[in-house]
N, C-alpha and C. Protein backbone atom coordinates (compact mmCIF):
# COMPACT_ATOMS: atom_id res chain seq x y z
N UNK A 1 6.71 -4.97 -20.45
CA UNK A 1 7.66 -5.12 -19.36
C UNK A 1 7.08 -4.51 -18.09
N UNK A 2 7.47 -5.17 -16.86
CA UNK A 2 6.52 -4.86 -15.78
C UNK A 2 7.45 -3.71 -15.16
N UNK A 3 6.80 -2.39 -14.87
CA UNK A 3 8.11 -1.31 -14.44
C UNK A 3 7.47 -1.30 -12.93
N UNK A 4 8.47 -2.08 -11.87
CA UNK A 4 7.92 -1.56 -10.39
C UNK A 4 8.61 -0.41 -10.06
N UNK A 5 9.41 0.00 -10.77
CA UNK A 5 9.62 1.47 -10.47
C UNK A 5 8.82 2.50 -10.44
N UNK A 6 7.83 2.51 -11.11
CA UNK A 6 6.51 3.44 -11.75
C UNK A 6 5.45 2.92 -10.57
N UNK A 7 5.42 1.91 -9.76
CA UNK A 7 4.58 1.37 -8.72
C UNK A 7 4.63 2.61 -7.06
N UNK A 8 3.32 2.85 -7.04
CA UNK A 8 4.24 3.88 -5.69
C UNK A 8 3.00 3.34 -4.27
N UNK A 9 3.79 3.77 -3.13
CA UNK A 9 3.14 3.37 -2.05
C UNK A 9 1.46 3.73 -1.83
N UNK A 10 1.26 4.98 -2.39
CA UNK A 10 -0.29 5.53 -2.60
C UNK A 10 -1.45 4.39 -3.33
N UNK A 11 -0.31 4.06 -4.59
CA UNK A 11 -1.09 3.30 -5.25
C UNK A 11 -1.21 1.55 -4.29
N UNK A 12 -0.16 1.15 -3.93
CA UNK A 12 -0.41 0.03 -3.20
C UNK A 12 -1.37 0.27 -1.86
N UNK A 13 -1.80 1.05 -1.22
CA UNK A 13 -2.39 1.34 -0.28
C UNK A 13 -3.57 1.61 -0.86
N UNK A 14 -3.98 2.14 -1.79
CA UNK A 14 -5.28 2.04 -2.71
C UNK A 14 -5.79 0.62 -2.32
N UNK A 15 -4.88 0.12 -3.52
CA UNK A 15 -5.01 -1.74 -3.83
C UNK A 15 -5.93 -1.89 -2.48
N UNK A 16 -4.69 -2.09 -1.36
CA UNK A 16 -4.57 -2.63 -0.17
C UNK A 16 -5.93 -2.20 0.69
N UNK A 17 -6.48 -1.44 0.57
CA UNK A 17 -7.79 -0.47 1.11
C UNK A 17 -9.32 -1.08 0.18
N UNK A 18 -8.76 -1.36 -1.06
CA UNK A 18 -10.24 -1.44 -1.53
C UNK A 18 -9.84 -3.15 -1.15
N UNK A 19 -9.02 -3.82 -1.15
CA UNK A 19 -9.12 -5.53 -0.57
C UNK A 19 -9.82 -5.82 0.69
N UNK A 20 -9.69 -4.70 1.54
CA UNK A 20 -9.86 -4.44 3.07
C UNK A 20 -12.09 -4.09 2.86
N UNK A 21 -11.87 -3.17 2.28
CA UNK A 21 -13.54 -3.16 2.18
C UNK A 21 -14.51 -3.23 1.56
N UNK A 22 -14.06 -3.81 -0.08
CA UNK A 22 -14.66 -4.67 -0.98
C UNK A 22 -15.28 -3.71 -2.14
N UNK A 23 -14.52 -2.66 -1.76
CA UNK A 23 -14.95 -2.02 -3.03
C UNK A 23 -14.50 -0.28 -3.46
N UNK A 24 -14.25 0.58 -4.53
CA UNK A 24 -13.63 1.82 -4.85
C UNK A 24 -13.51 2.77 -3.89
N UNK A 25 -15.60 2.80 -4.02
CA UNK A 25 -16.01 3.77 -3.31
C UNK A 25 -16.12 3.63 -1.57
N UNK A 26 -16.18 2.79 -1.58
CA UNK A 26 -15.35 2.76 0.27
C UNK A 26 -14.21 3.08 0.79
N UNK A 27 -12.94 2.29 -0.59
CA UNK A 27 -11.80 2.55 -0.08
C UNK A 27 -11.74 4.28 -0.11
N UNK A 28 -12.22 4.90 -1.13
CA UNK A 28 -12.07 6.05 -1.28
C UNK A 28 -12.44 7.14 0.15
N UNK A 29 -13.52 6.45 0.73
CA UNK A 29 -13.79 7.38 1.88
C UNK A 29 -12.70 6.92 2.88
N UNK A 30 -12.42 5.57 2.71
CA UNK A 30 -11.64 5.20 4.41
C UNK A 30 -10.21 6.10 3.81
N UNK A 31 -9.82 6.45 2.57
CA UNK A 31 -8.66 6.70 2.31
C UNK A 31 -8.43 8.65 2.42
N UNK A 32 -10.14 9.16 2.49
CA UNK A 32 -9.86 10.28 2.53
C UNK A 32 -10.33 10.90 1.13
N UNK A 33 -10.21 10.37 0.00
CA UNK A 33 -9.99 10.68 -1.48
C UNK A 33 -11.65 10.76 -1.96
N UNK A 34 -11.22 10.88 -3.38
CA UNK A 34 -12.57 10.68 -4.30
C UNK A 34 -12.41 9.37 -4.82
N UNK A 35 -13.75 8.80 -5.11
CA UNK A 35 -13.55 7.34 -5.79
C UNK A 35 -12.81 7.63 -7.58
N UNK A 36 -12.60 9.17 -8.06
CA UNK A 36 -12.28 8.89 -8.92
C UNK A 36 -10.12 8.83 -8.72
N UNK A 37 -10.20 9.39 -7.66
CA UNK A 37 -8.69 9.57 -7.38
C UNK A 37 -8.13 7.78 -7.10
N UNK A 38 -9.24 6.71 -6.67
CA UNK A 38 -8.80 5.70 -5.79
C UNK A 38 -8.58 4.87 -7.62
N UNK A 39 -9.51 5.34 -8.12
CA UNK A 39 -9.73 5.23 -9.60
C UNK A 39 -8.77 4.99 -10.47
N UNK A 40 -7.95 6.21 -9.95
CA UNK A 40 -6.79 6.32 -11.19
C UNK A 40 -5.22 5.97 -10.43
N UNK A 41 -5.62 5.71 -9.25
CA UNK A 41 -4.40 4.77 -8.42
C UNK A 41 -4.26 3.53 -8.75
N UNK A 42 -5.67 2.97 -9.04
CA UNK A 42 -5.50 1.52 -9.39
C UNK A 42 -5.22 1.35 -10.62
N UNK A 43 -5.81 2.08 -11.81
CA UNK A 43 -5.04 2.35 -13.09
C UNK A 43 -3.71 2.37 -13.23
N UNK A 44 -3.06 3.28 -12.61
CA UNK A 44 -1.76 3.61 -12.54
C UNK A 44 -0.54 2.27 -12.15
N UNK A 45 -1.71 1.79 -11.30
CA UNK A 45 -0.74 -0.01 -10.87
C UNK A 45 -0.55 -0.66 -12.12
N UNK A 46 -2.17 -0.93 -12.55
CA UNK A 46 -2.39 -2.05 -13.69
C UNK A 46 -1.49 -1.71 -14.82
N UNK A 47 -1.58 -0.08 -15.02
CA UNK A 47 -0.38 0.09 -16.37
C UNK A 47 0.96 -0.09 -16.27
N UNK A 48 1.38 0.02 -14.88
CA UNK A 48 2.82 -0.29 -14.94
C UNK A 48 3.00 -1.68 -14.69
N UNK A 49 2.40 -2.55 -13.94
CA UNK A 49 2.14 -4.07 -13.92
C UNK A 49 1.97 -4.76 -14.94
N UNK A 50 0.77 -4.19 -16.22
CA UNK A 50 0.58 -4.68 -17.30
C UNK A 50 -0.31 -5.80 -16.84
N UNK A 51 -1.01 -5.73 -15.92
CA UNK A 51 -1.76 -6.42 -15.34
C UNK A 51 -3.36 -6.25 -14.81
N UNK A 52 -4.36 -6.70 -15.01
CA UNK A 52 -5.17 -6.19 -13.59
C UNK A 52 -4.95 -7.03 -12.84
N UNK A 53 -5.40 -5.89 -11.57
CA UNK A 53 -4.72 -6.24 -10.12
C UNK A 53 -6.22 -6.33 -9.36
N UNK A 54 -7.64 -6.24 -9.90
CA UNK A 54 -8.96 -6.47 -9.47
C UNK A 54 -9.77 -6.93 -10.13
N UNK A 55 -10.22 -8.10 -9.81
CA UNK A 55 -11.64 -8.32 -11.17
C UNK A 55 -12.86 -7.78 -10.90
N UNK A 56 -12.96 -6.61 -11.70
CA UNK A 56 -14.11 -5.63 -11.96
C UNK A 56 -15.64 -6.52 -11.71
N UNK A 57 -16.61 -6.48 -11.04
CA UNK A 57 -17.71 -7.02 -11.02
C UNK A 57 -18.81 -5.92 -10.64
N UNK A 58 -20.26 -6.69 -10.71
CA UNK A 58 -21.02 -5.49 -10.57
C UNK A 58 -20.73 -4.75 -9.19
N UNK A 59 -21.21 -3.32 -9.12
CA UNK A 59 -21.07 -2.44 -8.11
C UNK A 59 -22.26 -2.94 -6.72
N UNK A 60 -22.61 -4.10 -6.98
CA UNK A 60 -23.45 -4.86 -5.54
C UNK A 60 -22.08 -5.68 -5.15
N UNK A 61 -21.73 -6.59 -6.36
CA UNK A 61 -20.62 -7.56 -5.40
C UNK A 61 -19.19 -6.86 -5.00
N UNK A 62 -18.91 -5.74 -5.48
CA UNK A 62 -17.87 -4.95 -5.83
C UNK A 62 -16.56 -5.71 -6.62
N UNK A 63 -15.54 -5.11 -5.94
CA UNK A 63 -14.21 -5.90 -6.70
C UNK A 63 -13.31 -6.89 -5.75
N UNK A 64 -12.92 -8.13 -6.01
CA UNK A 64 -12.30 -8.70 -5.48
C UNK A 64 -11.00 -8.93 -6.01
N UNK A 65 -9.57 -9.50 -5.60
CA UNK A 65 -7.85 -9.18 -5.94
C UNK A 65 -8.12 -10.14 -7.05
N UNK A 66 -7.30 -9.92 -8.23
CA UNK A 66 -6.84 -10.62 -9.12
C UNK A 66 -5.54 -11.43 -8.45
N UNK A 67 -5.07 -13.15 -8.95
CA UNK A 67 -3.56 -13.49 -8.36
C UNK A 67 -2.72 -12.11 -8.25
N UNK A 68 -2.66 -11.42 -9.23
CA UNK A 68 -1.44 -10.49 -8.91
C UNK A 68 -1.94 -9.44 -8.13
N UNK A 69 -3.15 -8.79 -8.02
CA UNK A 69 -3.58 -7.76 -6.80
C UNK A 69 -3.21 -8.96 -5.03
N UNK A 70 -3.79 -10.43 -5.12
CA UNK A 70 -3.44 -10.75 -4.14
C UNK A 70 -1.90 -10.58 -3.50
N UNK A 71 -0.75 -10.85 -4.84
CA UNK A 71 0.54 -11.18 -4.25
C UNK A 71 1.11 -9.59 -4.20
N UNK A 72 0.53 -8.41 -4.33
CA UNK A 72 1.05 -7.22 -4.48
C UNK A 72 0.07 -6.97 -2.62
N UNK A 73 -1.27 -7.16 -2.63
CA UNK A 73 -1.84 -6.99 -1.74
C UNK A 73 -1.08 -7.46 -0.13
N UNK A 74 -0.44 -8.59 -0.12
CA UNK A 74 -0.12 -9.24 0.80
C UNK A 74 1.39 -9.00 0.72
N UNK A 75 2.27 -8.53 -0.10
CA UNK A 75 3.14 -7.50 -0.28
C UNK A 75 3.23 -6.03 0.82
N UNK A 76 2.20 -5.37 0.64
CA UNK A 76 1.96 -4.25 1.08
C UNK A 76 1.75 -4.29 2.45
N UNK A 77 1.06 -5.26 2.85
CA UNK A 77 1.10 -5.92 4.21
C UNK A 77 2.06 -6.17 4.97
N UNK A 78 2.98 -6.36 4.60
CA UNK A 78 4.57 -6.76 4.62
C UNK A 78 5.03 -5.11 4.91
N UNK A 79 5.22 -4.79 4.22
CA UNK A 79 5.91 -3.02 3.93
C UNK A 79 5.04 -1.99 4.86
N UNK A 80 4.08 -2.33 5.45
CA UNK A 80 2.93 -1.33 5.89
C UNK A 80 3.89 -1.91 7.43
N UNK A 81 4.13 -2.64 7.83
CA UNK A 81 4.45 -3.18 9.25
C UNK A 81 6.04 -2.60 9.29
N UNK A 82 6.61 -3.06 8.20
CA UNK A 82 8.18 -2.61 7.87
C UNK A 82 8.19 -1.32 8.37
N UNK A 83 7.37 -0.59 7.51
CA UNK A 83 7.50 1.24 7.38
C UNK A 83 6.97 1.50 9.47
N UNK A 84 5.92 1.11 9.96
CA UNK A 84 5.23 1.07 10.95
C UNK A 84 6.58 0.98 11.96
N UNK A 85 7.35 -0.27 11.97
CA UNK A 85 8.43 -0.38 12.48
C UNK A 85 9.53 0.70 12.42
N UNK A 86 9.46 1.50 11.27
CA UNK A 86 10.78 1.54 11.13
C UNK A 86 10.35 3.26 11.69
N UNK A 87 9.03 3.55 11.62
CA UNK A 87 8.48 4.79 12.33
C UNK A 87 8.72 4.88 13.95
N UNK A 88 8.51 3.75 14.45
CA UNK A 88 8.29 3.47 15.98
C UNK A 88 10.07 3.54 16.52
N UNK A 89 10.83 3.05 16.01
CA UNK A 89 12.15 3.24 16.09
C UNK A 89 13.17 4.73 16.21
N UNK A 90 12.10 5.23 14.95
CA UNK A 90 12.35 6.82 14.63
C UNK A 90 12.22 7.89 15.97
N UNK A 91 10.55 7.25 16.25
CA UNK A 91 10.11 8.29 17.34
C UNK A 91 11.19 7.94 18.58
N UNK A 92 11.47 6.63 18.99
CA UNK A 92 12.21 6.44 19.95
C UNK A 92 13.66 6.95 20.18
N UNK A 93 14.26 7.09 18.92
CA UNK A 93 15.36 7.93 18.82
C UNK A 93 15.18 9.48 19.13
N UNK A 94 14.58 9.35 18.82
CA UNK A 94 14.28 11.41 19.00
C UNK A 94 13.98 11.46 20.59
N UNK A 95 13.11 10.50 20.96
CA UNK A 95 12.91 10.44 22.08
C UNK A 95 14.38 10.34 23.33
N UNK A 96 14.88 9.59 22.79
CA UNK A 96 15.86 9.78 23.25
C UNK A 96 15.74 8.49 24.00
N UNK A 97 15.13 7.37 23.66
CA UNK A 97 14.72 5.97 24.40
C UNK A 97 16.26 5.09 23.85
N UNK A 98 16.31 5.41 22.59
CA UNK A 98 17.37 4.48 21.78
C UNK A 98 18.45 5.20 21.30
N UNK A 99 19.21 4.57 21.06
CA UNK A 99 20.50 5.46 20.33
C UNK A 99 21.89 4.54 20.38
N UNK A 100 22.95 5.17 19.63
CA UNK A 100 23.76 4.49 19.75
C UNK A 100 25.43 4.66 20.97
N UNK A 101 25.73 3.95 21.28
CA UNK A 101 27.00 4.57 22.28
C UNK A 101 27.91 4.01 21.79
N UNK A 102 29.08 4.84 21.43
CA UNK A 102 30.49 4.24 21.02
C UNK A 102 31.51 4.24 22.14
N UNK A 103 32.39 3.25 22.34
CA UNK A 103 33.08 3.46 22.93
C UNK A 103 34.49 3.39 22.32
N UNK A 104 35.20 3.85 23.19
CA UNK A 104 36.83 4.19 22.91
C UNK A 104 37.88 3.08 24.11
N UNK A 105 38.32 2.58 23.53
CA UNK A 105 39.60 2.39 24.30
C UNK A 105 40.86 2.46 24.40
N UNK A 106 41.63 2.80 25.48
CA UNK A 106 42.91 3.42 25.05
C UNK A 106 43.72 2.30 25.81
C-alpha cells in the first residue's frame, strides 16, 4: 500500500534536485548534504511509494526519473511555487503591504 503520509518535503526535494542535475552526488552538494543523506531520502520515498522513483545507471550516465519519480517530480514543482507563494504573501503581511479590513455597518 502506497503511504503518502510517510512521503515528506525533504525527501521530494531530494527527488526534485537529483532530476535537476543528473545525479546523487550533485544533488547532494547543491542540497548542502552528504550523498549518503540524499541516499537515504530517496530510499525513504521508494519505501513508502513501493516504488522506484530513479532508474539506477552507471555513475558516468547517472540516474534518470522513473514514470513515478517523473509524476512525483513535476508534483513538487507544483508545491515548490505553492509554498514560494504562499511565503511571499506571508512576508507581505508582516510587512504590512496586505491585510485584511473589516468593516461595520450600523
Amino acid at each position: 500500500m502506497i503511504r503518502m503520509d510517510a512521503v515528506t518535503l525533504r525527501q521530494l526535494r531530494a527527488l526534485l534536485m537529483v532530476d535537476r542535475v543528473g545525479s546523487m552526488a550533485s544533488a547532494a552538494k547543491e542540497l548542502r548534504l552528504t550523498a549518503p543523506a540524499v541516499h537515504s531520502q530517496i530510499k525513504g520515498l521508494e519505501e513508502a511509494l513501493q516504488a522506484p522513483v530513479l532508474s539506477r545507471q552507471s555513475d558516468v550516465a547517472g540516474s534518470g526519473l522513473t514514470d513515478e519519480g517523473q509524476v512525483l517530480a513535476d508534483a513538487m514543482v507544483r508545491i515548490d511555487a505553492i509554498l514560494s507563494q504562499a511565503a511571499e504573501q506571508i512576508a507581505a503581511m508582516k510587512a504590512g503591504q496586505v491585510g485584511r479590513v473589516r468593516l461595520g455597518v450600523v
